[in-house]
PDB file of N, CA and C in Angstrom:
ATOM      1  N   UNK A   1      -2.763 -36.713  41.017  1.00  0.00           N
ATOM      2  CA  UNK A   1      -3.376 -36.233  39.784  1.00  0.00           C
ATOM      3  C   UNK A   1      -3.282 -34.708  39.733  1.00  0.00           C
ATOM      4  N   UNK A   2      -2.604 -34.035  38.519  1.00  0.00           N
ATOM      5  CA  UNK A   2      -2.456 -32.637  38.671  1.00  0.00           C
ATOM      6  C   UNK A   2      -3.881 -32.212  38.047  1.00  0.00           C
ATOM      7  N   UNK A   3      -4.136 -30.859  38.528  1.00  0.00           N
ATOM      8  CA  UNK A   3      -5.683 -30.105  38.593  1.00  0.00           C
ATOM      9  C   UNK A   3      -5.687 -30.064  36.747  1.00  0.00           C
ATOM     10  N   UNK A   4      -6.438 -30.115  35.811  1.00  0.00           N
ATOM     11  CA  UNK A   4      -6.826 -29.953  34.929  1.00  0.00           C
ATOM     12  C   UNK A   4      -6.277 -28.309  34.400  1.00  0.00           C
ATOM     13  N   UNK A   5      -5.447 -28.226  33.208  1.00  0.00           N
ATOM     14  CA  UNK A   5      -5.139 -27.100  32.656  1.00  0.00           C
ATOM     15  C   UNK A   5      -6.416 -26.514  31.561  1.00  0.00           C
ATOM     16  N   UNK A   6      -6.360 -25.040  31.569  1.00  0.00           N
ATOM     17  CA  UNK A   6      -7.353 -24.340  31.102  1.00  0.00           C
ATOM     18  C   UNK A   6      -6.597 -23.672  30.042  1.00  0.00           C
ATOM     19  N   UNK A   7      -6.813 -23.876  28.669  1.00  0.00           N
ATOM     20  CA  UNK A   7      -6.396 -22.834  27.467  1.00  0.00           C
ATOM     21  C   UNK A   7      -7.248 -22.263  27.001  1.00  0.00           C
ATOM     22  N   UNK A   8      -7.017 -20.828  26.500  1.00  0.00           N
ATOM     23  CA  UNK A   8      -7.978 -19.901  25.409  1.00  0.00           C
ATOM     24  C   UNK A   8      -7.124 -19.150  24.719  1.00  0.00           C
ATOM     25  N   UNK A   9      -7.752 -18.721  23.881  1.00  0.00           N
ATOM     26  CA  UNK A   9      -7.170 -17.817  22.746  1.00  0.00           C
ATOM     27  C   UNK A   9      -8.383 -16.784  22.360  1.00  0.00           C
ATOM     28  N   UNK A  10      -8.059 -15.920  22.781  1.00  0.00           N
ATOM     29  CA  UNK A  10      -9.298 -14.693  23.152  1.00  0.00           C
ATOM     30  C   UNK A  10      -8.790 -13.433  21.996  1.00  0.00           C
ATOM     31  N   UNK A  11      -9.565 -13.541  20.978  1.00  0.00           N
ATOM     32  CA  UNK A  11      -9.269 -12.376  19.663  1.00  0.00           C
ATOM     33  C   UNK A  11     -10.567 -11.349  19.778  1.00  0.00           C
ATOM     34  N   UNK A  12      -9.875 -10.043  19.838  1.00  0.00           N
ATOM     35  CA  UNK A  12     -11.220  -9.133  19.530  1.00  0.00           C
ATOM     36  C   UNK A  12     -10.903  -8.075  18.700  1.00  0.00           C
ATOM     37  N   UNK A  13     -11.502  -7.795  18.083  1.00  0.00           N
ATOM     38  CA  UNK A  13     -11.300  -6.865  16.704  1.00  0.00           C
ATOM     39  C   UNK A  13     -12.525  -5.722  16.682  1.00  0.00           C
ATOM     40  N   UNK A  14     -11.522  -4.442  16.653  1.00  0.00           N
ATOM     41  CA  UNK A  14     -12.923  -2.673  16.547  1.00  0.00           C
ATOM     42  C   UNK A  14     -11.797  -2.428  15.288  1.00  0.00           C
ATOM     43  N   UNK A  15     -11.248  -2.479  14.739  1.00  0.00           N
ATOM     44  CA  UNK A  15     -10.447  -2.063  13.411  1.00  0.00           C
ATOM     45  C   UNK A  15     -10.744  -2.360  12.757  1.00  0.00           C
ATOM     46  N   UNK A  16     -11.274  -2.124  11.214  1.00  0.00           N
ATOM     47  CA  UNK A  16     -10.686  -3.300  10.007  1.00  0.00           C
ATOM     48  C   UNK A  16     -10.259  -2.144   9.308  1.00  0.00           C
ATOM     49  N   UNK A  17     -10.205  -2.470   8.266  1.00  0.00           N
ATOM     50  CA  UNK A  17      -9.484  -1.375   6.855  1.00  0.00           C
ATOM     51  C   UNK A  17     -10.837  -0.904   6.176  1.00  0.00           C
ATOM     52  N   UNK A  18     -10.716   0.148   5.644  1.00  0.00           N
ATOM     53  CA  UNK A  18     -11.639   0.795   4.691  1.00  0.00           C
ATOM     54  C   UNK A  18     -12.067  -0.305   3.955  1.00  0.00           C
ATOM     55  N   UNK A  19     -13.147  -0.566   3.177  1.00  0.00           N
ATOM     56  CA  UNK A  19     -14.591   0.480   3.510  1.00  0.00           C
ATOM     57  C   UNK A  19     -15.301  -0.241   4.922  1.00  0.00           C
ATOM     58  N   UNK A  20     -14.648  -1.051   5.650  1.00  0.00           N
ATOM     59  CA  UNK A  20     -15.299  -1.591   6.436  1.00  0.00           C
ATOM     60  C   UNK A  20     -15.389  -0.333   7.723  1.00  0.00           C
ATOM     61  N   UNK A  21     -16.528   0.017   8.597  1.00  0.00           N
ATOM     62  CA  UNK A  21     -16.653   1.139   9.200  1.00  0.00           C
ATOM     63  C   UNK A  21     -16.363   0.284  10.699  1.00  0.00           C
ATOM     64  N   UNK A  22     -15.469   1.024  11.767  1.00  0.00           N
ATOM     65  CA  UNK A  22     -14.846   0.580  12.663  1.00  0.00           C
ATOM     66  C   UNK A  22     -15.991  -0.105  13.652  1.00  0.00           C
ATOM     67  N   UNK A  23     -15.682  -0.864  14.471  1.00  0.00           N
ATOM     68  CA  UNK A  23     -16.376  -1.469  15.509  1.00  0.00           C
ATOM     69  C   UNK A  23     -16.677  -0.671  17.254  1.00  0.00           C
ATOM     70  N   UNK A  24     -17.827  -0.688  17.944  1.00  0.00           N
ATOM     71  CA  UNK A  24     -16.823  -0.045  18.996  1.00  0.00           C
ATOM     72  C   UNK A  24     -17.744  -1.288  20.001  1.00  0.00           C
ATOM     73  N   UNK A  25     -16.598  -1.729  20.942  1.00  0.00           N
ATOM     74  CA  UNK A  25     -16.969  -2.548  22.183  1.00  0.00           C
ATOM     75  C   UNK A  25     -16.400  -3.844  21.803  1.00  0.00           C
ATOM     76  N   UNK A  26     -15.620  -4.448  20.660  1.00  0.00           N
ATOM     77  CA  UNK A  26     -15.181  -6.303  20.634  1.00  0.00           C
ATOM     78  C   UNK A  26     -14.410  -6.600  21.308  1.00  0.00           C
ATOM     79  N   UNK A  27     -13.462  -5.566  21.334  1.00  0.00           N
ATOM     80  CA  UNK A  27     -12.095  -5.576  22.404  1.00  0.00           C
ATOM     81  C   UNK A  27     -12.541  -5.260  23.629  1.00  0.00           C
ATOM     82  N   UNK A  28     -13.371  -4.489  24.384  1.00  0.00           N
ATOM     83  CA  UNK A  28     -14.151  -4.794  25.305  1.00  0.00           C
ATOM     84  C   UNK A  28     -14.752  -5.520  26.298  1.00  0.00           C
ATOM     85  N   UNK A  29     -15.232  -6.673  25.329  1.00  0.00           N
ATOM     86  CA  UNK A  29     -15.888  -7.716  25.406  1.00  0.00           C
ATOM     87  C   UNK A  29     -15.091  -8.838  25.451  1.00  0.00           C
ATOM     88  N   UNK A  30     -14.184  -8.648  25.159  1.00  0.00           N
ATOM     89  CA  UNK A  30     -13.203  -9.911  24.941  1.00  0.00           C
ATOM     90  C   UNK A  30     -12.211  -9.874  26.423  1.00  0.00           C
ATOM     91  N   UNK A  31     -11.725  -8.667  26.537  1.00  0.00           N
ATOM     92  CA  UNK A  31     -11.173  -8.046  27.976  1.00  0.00           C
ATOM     93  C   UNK A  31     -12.573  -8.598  29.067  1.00  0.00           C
ATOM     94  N   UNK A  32     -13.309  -8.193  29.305  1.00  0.00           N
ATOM     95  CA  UNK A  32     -14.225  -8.215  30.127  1.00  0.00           C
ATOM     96  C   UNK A  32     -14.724 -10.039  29.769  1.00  0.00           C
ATOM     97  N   UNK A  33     -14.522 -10.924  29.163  1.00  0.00           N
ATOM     98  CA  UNK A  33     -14.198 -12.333  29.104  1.00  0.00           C
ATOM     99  C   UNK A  33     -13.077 -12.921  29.759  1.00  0.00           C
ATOM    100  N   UNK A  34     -12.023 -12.245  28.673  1.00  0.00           N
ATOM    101  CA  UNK A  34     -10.700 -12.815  29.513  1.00  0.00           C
ATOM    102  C   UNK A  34     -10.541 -12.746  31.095  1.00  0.00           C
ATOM    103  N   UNK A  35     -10.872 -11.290  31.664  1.00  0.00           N
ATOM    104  CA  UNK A  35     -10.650 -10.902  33.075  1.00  0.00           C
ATOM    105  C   UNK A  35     -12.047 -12.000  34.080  1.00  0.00           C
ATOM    106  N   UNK A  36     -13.102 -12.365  33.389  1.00  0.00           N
ATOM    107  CA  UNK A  36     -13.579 -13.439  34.056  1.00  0.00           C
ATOM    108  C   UNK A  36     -13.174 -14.679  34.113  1.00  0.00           C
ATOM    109  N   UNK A  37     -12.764 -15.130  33.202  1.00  0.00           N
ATOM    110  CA  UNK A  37     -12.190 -16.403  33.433  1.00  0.00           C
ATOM    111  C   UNK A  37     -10.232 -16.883  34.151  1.00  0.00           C
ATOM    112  N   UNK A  38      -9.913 -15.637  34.050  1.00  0.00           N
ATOM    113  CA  UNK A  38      -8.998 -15.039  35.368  1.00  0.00           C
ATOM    114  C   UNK A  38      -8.714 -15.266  36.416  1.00  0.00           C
ATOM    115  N   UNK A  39     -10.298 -14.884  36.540  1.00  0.00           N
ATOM    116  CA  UNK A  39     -10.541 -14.855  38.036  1.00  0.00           C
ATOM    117  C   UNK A  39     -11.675 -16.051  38.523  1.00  0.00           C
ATOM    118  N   UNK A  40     -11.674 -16.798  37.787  1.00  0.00           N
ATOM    119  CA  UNK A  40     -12.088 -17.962  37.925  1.00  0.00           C
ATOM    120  C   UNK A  40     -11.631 -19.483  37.770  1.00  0.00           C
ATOM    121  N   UNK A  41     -10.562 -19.163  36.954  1.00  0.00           N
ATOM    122  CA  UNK A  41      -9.186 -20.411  37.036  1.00  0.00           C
ATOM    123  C   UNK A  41      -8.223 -19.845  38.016  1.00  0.00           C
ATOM    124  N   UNK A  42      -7.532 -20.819  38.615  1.00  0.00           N
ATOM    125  CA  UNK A  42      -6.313 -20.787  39.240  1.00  0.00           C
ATOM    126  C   UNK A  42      -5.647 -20.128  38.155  1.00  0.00           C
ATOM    127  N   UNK A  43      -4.342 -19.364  38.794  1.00  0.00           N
ATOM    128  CA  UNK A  43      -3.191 -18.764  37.665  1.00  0.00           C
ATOM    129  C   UNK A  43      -2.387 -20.080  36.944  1.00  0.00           C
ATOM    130  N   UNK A  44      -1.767 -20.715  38.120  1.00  0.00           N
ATOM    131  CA  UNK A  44      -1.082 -21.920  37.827  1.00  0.00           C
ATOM    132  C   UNK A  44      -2.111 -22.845  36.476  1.00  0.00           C
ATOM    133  N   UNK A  45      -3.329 -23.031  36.418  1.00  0.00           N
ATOM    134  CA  UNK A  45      -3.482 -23.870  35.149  1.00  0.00           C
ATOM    135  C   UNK A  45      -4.212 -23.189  34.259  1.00  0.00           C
ATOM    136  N   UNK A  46      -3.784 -21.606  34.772  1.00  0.00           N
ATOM    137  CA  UNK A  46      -4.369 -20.654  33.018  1.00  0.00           C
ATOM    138  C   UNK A  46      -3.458 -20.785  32.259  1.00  0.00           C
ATOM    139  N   UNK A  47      -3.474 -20.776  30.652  1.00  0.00           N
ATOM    140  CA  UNK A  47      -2.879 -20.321  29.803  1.00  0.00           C
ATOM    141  C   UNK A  47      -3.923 -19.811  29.004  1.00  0.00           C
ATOM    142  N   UNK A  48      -3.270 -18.515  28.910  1.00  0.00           N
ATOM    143  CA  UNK A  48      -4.250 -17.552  27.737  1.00  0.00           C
ATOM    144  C   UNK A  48      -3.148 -17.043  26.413  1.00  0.00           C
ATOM    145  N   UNK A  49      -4.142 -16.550  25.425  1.00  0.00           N
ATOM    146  CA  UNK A  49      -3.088 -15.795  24.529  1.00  0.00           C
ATOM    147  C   UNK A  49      -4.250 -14.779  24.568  1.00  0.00           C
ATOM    148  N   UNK A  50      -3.930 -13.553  23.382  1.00  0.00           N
ATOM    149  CA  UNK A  50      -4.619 -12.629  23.104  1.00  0.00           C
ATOM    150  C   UNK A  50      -4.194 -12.220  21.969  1.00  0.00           C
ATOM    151  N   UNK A  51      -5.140 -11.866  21.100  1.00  0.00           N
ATOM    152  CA  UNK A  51      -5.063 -11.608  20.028  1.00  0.00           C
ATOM    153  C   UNK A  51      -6.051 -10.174  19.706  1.00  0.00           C
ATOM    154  N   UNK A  52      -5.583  -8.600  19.618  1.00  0.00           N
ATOM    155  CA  UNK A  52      -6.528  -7.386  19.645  1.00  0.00           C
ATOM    156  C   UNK A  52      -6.420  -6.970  18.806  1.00  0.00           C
ATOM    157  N   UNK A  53      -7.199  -6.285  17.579  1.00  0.00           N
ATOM    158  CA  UNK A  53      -6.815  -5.159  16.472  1.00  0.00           C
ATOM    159  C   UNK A  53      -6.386  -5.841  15.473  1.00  0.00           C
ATOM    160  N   UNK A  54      -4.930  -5.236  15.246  1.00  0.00           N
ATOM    161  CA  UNK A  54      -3.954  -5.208  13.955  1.00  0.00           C
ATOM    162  C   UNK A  54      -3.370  -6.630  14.166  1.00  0.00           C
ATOM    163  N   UNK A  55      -3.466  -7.410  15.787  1.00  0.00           N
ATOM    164  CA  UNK A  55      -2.408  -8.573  15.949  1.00  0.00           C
ATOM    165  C   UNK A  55      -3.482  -9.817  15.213  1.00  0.00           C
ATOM    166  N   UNK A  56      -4.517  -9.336  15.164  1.00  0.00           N
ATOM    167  CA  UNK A  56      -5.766 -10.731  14.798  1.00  0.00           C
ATOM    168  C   UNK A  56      -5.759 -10.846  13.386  1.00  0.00           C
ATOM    169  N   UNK A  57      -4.300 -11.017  12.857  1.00  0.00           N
ATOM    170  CA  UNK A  57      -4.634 -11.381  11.528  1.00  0.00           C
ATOM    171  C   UNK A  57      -5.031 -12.942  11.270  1.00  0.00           C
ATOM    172  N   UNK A  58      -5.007 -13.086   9.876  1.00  0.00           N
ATOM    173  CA  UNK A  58      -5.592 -14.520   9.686  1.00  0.00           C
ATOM    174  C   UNK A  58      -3.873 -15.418  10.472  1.00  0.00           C
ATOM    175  N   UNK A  59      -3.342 -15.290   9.764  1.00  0.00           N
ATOM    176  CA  UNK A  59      -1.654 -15.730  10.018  1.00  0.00           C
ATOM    177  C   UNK A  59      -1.586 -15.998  11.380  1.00  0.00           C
ATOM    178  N   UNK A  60      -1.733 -14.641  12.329  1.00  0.00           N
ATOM    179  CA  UNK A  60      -1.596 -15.035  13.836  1.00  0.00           C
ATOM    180  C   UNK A  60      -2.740 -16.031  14.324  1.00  0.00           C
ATOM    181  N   UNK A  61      -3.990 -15.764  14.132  1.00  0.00           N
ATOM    182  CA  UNK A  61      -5.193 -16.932  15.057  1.00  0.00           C
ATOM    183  C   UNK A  61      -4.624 -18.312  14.157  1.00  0.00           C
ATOM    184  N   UNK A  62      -4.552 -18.506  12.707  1.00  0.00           N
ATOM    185  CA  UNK A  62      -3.954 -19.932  12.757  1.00  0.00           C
ATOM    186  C   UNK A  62      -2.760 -20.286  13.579  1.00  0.00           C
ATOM    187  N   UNK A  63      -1.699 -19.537  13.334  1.00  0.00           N
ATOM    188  CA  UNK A  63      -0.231 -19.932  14.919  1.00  0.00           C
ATOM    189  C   UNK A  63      -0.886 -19.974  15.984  1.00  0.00           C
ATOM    190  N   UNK A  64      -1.942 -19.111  16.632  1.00  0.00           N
ATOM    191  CA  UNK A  64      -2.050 -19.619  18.351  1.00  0.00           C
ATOM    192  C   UNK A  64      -2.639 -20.630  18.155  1.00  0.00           C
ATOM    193  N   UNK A  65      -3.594 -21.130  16.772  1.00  0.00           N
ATOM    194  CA  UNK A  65      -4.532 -22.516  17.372  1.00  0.00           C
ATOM    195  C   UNK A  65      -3.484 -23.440  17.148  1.00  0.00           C
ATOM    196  N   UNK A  66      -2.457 -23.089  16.249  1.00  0.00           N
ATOM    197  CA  UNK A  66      -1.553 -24.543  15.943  1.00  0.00           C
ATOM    198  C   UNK A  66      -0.603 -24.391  17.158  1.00  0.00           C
ATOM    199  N   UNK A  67      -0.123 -23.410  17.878  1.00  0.00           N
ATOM    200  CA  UNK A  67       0.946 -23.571  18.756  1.00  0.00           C
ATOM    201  C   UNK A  67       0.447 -23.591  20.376  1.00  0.00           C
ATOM    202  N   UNK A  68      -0.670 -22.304  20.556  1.00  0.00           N
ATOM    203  CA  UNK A  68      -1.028 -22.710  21.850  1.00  0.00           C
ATOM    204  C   UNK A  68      -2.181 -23.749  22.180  1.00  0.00           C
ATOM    205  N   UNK A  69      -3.182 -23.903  21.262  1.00  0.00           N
ATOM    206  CA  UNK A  69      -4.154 -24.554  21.868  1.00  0.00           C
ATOM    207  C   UNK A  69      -4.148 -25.925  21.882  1.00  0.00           C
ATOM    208  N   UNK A  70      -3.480 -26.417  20.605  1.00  0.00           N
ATOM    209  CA  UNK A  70      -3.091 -27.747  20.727  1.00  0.00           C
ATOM    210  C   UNK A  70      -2.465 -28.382  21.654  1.00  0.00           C
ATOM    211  N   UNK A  71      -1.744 -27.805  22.865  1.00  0.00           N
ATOM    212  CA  UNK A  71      -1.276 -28.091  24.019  1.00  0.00           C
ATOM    213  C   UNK A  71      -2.461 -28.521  24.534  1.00  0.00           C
ATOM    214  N   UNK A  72      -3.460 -28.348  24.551  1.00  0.00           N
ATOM    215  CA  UNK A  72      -4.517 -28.753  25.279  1.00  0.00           C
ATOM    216  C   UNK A  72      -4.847 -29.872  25.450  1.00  0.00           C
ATOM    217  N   UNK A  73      -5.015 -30.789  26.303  1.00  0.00           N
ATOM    218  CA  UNK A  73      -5.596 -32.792  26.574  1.00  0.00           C
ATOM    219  C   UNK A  73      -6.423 -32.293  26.573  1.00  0.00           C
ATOM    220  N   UNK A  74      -7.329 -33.695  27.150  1.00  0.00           N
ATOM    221  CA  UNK A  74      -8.743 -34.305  27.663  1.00  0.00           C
ATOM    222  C   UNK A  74      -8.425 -33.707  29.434  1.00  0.00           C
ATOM    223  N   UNK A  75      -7.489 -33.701  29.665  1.00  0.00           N
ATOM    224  CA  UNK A  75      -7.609 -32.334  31.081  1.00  0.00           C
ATOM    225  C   UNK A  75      -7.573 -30.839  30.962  1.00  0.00           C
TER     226      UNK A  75
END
């Protein structure tokens, strides 16, 4: 039986566009997430994506949930 695989898709956003006034600490927080669960899965059954800033548009988080996370079973 192979060990159970682990997916995430970890988005953090301190940008937006005017008039919205910038964020400070999401990307932060999201780093300081990702780097725990790191180091708490094996490498072999992490898969992560990341999504920071300008890359977290609507367009990209729908592609990682349709392309990476759906890889995901009941393991």
């Amino acid at each position: 039986m192979s060990a159970p695989q682990f997916y995430a898709l970890f988005v953090g956003i301190d940008t937006y566009l005017p008039p919205v006034p910038p964020l400070d600490g999401c990307v932060n927080d999201m780093r300081a997430m990702r780097d725990y669960i790191k180091r708490s899965v094996a490498p072999e059954n992490l898969h992560i994506e990341v999504l920071e800033n300008e890359q977290a548009t609507r367009m990209n988080v729908v592609q990682k949930f349709e392309e990476h996370l759906t890889q995901a079973t009941e393991n």
